[in-house]
PDB file of N, CA and C in Angstrom:
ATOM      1  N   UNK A   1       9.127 -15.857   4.661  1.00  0.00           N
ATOM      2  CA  UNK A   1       8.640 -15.944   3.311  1.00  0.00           C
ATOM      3  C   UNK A   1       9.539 -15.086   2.430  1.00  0.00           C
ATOM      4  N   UNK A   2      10.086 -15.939   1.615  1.00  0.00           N
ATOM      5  CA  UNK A   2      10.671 -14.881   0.440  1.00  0.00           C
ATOM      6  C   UNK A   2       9.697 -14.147  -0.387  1.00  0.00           C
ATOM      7  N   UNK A   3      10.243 -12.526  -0.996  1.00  0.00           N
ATOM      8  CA  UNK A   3       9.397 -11.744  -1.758  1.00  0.00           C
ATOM      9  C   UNK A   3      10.529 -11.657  -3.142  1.00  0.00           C
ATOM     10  N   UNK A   4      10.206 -11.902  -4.019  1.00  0.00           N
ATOM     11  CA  UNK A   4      10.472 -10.842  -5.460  1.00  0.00           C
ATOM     12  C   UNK A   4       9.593  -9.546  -5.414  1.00  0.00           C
ATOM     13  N   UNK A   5      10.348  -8.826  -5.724  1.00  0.00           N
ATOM     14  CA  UNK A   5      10.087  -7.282  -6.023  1.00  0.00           C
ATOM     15  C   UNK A   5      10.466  -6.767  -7.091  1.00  0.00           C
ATOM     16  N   UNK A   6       9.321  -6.171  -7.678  1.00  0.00           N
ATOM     17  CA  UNK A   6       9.491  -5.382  -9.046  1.00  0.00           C
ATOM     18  C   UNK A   6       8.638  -4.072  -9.078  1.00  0.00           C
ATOM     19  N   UNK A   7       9.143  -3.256  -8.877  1.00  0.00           N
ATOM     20  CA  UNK A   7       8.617  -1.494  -8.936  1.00  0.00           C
ATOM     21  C   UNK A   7       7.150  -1.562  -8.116  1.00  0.00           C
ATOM     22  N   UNK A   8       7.656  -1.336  -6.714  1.00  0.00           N
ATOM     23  CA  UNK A   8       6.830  -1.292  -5.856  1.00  0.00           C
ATOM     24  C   UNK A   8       6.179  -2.755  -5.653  1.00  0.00           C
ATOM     25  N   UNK A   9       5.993  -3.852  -6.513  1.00  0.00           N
ATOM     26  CA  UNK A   9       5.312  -5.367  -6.766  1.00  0.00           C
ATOM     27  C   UNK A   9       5.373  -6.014  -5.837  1.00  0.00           C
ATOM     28  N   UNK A  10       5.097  -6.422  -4.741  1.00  0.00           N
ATOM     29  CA  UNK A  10       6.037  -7.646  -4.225  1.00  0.00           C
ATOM     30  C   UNK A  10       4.984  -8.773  -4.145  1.00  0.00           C
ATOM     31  N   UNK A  11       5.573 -10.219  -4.534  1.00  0.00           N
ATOM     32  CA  UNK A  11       4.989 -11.367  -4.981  1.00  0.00           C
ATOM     33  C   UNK A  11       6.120 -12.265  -3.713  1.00  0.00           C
ATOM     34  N   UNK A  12       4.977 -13.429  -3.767  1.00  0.00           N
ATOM     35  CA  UNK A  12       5.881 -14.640  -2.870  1.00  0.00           C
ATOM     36  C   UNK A  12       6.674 -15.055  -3.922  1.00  0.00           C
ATOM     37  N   UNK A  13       7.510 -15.663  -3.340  1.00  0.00           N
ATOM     38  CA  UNK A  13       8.497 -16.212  -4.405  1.00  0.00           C
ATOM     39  C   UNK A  13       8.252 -17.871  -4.528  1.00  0.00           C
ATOM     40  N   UNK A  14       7.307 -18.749  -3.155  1.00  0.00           N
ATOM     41  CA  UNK A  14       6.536 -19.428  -3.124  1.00  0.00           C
ATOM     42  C   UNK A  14       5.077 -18.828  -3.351  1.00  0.00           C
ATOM     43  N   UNK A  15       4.357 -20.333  -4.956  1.00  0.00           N
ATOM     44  CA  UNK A  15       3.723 -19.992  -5.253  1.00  0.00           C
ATOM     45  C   UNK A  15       2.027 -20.097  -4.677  1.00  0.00           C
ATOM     46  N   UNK A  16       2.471 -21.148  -3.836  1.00  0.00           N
ATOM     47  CA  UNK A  16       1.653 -21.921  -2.997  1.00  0.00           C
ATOM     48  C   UNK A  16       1.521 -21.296  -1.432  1.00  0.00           C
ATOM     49  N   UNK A  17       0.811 -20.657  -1.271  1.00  0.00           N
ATOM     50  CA  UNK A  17       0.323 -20.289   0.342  1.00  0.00           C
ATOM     51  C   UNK A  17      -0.310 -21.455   0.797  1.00  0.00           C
ATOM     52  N   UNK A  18       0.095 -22.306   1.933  1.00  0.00           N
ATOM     53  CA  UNK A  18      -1.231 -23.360   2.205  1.00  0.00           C
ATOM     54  C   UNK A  18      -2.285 -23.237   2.954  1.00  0.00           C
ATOM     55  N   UNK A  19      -2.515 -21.727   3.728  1.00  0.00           N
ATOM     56  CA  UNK A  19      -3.494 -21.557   4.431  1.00  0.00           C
ATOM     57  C   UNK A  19      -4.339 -20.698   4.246  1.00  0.00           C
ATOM     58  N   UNK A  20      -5.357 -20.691   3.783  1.00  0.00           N
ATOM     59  CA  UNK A  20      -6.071 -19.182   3.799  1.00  0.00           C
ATOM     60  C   UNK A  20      -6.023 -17.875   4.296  1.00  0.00           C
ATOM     61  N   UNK A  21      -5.717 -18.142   5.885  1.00  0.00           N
ATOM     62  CA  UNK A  21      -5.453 -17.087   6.925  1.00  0.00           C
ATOM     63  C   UNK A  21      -4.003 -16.580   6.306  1.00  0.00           C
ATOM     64  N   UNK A  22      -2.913 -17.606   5.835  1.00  0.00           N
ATOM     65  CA  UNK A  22      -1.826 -17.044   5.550  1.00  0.00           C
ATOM     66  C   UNK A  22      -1.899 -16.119   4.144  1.00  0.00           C
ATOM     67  N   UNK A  23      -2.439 -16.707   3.155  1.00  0.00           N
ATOM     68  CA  UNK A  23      -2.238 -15.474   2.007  1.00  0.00           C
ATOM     69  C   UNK A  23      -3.540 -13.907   1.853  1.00  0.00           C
ATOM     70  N   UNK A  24      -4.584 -14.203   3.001  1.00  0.00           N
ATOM     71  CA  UNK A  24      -5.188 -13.151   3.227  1.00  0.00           C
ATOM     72  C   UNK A  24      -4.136 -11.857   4.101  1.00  0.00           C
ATOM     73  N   UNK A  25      -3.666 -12.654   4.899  1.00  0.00           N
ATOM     74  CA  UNK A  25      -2.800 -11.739   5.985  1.00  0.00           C
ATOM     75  C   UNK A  25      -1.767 -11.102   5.079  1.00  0.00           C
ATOM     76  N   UNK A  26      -0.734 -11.961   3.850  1.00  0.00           N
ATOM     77  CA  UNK A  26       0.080 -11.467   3.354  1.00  0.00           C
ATOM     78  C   UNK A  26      -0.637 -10.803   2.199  1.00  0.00           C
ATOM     79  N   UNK A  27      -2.028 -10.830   1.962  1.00  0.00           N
ATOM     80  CA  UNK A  27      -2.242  -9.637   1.064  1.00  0.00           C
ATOM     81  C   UNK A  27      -2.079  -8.157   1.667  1.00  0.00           C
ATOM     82  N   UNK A  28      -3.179  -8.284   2.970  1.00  0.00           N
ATOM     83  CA  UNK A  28      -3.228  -7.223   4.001  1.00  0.00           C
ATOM     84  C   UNK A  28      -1.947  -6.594   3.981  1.00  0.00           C
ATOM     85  N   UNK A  29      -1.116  -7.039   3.944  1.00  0.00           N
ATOM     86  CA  UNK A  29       0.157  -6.516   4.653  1.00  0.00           C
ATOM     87  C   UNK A  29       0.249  -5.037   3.842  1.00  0.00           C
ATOM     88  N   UNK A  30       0.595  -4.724   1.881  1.00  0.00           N
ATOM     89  CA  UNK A  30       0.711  -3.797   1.721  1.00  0.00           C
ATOM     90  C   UNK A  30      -0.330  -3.080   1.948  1.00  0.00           C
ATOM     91  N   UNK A  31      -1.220  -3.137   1.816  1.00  0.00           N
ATOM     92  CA  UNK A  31      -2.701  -2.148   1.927  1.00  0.00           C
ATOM     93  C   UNK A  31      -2.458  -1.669   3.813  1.00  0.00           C
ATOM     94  N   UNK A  32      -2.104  -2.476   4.764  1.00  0.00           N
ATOM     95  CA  UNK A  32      -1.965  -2.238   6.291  1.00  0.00           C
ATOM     96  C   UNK A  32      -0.752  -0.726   6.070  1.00  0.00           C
ATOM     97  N   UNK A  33       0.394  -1.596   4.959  1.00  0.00           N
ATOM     98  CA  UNK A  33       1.310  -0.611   5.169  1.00  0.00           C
ATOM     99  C   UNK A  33       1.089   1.059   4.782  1.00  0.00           C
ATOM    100  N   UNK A  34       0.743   0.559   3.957  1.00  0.00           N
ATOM    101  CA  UNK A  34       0.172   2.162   3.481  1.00  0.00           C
ATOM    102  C   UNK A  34      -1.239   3.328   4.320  1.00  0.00           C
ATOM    103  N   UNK A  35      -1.942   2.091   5.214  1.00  0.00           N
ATOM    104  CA  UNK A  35      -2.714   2.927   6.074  1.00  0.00           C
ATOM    105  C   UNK A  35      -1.957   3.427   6.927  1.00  0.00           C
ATOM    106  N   UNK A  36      -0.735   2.271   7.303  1.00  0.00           N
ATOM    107  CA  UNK A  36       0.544   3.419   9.011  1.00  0.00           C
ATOM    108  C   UNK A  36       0.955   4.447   8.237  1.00  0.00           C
ATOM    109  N   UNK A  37       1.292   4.298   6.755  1.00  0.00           N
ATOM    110  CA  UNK A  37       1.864   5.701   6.161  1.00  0.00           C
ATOM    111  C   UNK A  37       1.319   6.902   6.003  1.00  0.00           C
ATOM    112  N   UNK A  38      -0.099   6.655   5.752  1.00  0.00           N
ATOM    113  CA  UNK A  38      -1.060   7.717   5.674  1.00  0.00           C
ATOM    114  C   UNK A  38      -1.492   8.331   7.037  1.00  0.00           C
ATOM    115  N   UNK A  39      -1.348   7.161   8.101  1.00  0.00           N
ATOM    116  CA  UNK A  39      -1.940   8.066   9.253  1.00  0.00           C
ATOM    117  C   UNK A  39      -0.463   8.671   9.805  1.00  0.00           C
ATOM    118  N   UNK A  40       0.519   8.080   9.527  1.00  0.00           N
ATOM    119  CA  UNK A  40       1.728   9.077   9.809  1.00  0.00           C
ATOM    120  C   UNK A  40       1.820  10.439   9.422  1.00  0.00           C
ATOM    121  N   UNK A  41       1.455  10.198   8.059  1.00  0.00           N
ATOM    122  CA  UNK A  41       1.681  11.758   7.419  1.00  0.00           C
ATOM    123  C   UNK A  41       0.802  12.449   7.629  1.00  0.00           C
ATOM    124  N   UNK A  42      -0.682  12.014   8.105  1.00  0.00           N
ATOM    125  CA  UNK A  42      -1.825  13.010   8.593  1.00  0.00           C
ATOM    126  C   UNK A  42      -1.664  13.706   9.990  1.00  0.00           C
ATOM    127  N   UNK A  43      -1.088  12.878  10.337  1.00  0.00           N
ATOM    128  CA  UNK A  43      -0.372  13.646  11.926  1.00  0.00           C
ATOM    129  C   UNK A  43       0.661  14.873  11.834  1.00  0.00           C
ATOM    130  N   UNK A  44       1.635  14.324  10.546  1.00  0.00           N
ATOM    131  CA  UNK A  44       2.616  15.494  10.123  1.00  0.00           C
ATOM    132  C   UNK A  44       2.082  16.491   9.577  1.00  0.00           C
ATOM    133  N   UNK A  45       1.186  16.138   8.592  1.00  0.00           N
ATOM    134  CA  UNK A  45       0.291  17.723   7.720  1.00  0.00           C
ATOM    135  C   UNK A  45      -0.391  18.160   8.860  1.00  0.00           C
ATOM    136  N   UNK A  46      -1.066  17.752  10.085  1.00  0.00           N
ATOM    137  CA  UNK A  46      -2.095  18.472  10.448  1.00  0.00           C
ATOM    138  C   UNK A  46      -1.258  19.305  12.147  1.00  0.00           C
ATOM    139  N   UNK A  47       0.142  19.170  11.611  1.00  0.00           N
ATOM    140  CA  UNK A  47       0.984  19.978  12.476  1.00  0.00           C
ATOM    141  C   UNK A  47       1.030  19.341  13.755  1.00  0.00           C
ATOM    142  N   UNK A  48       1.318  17.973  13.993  1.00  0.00           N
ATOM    143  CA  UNK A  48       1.752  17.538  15.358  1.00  0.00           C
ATOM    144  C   UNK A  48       3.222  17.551  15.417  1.00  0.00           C
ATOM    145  N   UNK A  49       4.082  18.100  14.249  1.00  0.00           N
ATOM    146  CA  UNK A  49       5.589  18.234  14.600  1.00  0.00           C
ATOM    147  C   UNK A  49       5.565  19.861  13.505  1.00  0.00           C
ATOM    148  N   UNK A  50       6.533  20.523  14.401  1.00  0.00           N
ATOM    149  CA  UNK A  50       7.269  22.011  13.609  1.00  0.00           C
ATOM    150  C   UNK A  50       8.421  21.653  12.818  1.00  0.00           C
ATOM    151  N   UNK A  51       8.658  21.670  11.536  1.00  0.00           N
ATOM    152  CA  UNK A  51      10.095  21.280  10.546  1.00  0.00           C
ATOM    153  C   UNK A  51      10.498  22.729  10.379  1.00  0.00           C
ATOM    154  N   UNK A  52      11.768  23.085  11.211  1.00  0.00           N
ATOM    155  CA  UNK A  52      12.507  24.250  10.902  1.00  0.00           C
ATOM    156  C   UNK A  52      13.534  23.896  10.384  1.00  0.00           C
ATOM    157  N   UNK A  53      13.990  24.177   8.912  1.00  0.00           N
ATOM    158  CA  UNK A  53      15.348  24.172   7.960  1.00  0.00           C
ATOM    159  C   UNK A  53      15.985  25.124   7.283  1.00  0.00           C
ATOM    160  N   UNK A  54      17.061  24.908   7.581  1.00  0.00           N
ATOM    161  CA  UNK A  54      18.004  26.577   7.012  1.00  0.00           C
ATOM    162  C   UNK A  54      18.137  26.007   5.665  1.00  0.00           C
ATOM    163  N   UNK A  55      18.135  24.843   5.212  1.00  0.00           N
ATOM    164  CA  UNK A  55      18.618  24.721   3.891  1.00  0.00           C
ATOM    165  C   UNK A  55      17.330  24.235   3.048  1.00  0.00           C
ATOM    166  N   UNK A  56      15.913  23.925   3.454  1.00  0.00           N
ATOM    167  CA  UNK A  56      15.202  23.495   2.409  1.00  0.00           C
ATOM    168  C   UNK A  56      13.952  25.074   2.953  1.00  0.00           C
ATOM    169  N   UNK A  57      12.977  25.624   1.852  1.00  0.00           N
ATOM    170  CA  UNK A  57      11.873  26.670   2.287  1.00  0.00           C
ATOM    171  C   UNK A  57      11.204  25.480   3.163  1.00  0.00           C
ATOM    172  N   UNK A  58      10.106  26.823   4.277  1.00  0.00           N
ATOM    173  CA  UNK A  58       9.414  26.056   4.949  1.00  0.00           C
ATOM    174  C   UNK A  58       7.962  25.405   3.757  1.00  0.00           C
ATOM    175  N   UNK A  59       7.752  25.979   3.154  1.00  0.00           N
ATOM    176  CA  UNK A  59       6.656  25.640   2.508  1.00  0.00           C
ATOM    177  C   UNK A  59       7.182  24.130   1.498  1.00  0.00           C
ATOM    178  N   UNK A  60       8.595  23.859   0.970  1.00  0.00           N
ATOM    179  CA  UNK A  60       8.957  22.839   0.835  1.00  0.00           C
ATOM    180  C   UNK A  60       8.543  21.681   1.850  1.00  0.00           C
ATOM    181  N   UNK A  61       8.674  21.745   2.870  1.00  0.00           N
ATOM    182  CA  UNK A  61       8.921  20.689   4.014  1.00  0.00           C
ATOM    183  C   UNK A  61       6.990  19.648   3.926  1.00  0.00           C
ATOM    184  N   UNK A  62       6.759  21.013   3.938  1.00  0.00           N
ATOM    185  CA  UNK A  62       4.759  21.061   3.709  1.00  0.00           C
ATOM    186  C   UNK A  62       4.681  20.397   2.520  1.00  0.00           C
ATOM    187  N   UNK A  63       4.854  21.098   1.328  1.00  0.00           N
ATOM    188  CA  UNK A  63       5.049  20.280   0.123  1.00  0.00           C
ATOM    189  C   UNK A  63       5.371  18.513   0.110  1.00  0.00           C
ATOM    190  N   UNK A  64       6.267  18.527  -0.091  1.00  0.00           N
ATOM    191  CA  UNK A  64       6.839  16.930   0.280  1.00  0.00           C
ATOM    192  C   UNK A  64       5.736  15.911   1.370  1.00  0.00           C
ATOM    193  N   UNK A  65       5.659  16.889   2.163  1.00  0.00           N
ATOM    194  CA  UNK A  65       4.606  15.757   3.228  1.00  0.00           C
ATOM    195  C   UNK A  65       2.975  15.483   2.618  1.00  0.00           C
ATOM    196  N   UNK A  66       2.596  17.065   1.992  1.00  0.00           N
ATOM    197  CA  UNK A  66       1.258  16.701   1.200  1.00  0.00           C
ATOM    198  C   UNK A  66       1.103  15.817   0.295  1.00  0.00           C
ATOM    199  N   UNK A  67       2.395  15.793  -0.702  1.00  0.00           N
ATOM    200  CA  UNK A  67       2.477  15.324  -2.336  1.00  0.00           C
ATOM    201  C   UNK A  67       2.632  13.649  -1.110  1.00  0.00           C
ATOM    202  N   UNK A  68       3.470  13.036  -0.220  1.00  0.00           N
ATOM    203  CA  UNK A  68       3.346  12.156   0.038  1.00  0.00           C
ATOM    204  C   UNK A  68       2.492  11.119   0.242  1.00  0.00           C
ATOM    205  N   UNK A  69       1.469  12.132   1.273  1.00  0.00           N
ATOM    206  CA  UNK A  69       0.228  11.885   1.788  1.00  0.00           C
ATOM    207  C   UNK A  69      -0.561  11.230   0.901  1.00  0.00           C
ATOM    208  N   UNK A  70      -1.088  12.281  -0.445  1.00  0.00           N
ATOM    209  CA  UNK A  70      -2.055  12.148  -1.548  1.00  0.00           C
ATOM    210  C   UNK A  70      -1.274  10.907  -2.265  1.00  0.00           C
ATOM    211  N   UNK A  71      -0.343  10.778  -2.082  1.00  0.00           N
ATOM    212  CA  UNK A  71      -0.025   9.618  -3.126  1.00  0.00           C
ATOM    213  C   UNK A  71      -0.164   8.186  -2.596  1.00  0.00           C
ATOM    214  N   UNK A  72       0.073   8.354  -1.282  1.00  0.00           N
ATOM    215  CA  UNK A  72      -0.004   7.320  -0.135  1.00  0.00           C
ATOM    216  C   UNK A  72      -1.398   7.164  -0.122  1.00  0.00           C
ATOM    217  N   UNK A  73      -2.332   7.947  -0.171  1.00  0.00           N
ATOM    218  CA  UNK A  73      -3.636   7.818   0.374  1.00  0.00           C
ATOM    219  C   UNK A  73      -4.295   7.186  -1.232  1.00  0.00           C
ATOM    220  N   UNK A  74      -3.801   7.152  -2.563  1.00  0.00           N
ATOM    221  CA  UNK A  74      -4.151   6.882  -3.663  1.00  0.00           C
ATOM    222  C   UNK A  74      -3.603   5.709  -3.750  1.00  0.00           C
ATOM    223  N   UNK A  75      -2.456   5.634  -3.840  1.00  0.00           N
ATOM    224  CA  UNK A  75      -2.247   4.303  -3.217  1.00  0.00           C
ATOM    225  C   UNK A  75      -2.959   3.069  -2.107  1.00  0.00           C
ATOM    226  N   UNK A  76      -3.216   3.825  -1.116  1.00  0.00           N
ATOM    227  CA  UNK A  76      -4.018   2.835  -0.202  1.00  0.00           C
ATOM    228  C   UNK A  76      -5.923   2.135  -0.731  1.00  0.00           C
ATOM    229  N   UNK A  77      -5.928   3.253  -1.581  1.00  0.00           N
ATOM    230  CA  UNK A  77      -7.161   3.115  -1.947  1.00  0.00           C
ATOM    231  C   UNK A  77      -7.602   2.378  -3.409  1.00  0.00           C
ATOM    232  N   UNK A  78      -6.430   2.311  -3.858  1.00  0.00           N
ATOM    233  CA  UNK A  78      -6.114   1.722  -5.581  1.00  0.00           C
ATOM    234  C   UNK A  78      -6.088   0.128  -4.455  1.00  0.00           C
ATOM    235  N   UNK A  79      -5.322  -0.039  -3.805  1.00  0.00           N
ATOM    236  CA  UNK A  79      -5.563  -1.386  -3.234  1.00  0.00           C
ATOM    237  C   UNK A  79      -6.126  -2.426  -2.619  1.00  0.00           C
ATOM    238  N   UNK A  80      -6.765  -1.386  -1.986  1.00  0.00           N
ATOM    239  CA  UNK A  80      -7.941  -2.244  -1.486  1.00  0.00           C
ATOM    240  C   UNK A  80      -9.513  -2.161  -1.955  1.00  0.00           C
ATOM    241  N   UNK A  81      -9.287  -1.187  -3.170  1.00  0.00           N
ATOM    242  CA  UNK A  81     -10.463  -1.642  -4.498  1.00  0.00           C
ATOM    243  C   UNK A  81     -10.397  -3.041  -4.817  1.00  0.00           C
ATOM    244  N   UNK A  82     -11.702  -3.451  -5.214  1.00  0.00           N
ATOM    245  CA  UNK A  82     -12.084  -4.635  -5.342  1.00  0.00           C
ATOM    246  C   UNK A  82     -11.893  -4.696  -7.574  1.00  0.00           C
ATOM    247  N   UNK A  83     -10.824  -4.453  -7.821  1.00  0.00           N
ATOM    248  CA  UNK A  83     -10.589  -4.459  -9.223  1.00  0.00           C
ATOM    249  C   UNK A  83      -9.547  -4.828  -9.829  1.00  0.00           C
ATOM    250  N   UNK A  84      -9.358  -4.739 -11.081  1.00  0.00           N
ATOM    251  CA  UNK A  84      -7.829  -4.917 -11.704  1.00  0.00           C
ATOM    252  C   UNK A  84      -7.345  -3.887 -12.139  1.00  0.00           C
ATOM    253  N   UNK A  85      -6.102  -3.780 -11.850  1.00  0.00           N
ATOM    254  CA  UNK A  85      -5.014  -2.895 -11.958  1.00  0.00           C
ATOM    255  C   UNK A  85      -5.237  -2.299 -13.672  1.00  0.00           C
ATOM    256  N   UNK A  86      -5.145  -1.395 -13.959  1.00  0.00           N
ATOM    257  CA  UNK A  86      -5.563  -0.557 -15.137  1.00  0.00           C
ATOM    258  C   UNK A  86      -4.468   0.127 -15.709  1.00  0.00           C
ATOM    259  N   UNK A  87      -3.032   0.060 -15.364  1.00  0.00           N
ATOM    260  CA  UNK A  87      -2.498   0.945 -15.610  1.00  0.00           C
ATOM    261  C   UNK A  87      -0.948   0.685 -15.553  1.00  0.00           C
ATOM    262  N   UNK A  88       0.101   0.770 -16.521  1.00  0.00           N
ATOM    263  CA  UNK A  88       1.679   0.165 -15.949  1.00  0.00           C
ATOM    264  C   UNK A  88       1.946  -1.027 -15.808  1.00  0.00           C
ATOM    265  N   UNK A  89       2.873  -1.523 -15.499  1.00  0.00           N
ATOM    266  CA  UNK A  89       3.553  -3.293 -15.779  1.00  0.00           C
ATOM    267  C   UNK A  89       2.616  -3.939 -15.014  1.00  0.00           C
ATOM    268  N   UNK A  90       1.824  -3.650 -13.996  1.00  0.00           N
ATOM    269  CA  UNK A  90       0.596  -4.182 -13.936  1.00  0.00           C
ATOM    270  C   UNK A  90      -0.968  -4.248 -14.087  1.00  0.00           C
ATOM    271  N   UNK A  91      -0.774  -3.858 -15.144  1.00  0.00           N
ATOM    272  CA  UNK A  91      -1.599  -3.778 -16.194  1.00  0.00           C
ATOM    273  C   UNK A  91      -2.397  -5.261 -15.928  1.00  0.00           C
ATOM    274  N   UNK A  92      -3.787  -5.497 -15.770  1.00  0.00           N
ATOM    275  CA  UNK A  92      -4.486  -6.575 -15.728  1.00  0.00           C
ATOM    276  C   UNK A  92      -4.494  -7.802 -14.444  1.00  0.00           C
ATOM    277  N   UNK A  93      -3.594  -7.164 -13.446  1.00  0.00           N
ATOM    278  CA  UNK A  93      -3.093  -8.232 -11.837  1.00  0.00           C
ATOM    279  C   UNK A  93      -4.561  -7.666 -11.422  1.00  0.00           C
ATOM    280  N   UNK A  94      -4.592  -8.574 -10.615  1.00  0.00           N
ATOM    281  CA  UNK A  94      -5.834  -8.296  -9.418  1.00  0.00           C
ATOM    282  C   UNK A  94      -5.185  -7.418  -8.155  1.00  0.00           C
ATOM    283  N   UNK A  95      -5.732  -6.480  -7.947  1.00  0.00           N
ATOM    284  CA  UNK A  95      -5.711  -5.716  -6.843  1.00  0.00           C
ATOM    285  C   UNK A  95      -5.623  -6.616  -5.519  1.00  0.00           C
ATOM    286  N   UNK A  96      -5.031  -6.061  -4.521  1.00  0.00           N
ATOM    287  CA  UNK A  96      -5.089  -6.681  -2.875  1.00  0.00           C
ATOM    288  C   UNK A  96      -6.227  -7.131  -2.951  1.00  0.00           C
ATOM    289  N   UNK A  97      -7.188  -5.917  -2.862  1.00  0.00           N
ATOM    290  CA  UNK A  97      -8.223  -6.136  -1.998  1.00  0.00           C
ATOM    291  C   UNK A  97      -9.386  -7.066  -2.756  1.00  0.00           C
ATOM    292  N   UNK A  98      -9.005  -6.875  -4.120  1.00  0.00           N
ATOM    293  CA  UNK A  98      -9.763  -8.180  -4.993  1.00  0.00           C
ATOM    294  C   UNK A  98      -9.477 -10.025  -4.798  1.00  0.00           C
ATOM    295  N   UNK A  99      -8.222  -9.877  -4.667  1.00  0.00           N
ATOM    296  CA  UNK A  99      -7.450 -10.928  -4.547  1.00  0.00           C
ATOM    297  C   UNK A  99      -8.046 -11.779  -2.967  1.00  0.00           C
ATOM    298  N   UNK A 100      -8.156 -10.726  -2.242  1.00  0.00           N
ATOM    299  CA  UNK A 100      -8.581 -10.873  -0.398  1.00  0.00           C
ATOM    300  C   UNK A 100     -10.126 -11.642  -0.611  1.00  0.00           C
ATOM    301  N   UNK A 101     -10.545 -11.021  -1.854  1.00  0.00           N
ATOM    302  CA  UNK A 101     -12.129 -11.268  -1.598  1.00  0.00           C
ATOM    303  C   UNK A 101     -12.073 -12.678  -2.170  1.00  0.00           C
ATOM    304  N   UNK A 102     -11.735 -12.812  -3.606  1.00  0.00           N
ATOM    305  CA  UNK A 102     -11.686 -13.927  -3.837  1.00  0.00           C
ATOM    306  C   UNK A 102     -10.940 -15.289  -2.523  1.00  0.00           C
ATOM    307  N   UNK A 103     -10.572 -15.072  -1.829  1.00  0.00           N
ATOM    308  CA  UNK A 103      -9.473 -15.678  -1.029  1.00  0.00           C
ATOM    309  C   UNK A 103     -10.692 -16.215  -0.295  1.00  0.00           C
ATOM    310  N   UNK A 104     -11.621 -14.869   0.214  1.00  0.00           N
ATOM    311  CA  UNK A 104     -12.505 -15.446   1.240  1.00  0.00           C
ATOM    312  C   UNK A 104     -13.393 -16.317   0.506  1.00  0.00           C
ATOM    313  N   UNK A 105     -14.008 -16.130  -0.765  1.00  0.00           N
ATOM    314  CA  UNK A 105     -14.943 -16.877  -1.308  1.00  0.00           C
ATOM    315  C   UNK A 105     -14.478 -18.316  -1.285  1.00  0.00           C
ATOM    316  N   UNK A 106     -13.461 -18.386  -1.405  1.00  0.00           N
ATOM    317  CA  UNK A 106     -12.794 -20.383  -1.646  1.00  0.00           C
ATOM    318  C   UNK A 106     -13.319 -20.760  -0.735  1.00  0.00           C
ATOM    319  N   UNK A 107     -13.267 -22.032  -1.186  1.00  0.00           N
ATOM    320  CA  UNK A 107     -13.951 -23.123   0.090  1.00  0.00           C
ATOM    321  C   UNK A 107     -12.758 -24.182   0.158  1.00  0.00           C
ATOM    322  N   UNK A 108     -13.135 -25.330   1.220  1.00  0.00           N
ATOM    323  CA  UNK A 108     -12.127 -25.936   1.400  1.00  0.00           C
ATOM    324  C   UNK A 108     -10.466 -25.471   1.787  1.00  0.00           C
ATOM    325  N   UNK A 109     -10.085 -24.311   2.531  1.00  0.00           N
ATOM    326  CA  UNK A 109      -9.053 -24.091   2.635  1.00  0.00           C
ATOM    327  C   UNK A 109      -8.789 -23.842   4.010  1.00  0.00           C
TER     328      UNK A 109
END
């Protein structure tokens, strides 16, 4: 499947999914991605690896992984709200997880 991408966006580039199972799964996909990211970085904040660096502070290393986390985890959760986007060039799109619901409500597909 081809994607267009626009600041973080990604859209099929076909407009037509013909299966239900298929454009539920390709909604899933970013909202999936961002849960491996979040449980990645919860493993890193909650110290399952030591980051020793001569060139960045240790409290940097911490930094970066928290600010990641929280943004990842705001992210994961902006998406799989059942709403419309409120904010920036997507301003008024339906959210994943809105989009998912409506998907299931169709009939005939």
């Amino acid at each position: 499947m081809n994607l267009l991408v626009f600041d973080d966006l990604f859209t099929p580039v076909e407009k037509k999914i013909d299966t239900k199972s298929k454009l539920i799964a390709t909604l899933a996909g970013g909202p999936a991605a961002s849960l491996l990211l979040v449980l990645v970085l919860s493993v890193l904040r909650s110290g399952g690896l030591a980051f020793r660096s001569e060139i960045l502070a240790d409290g940097g290393i911490a930094y970066f992984v928290n600010y990641a986390f929280f943004c990842n985890l705001f992210l994961l959760i902006l998406s799989l709200a059942p709403v419309h986007y409120f904010w920036g060039e997507v301003r008024g799109m339906e959210t994943d997880g809105l989009q998912i619901l409506h998907a299931l409500k169709e009939d005939g597909k």
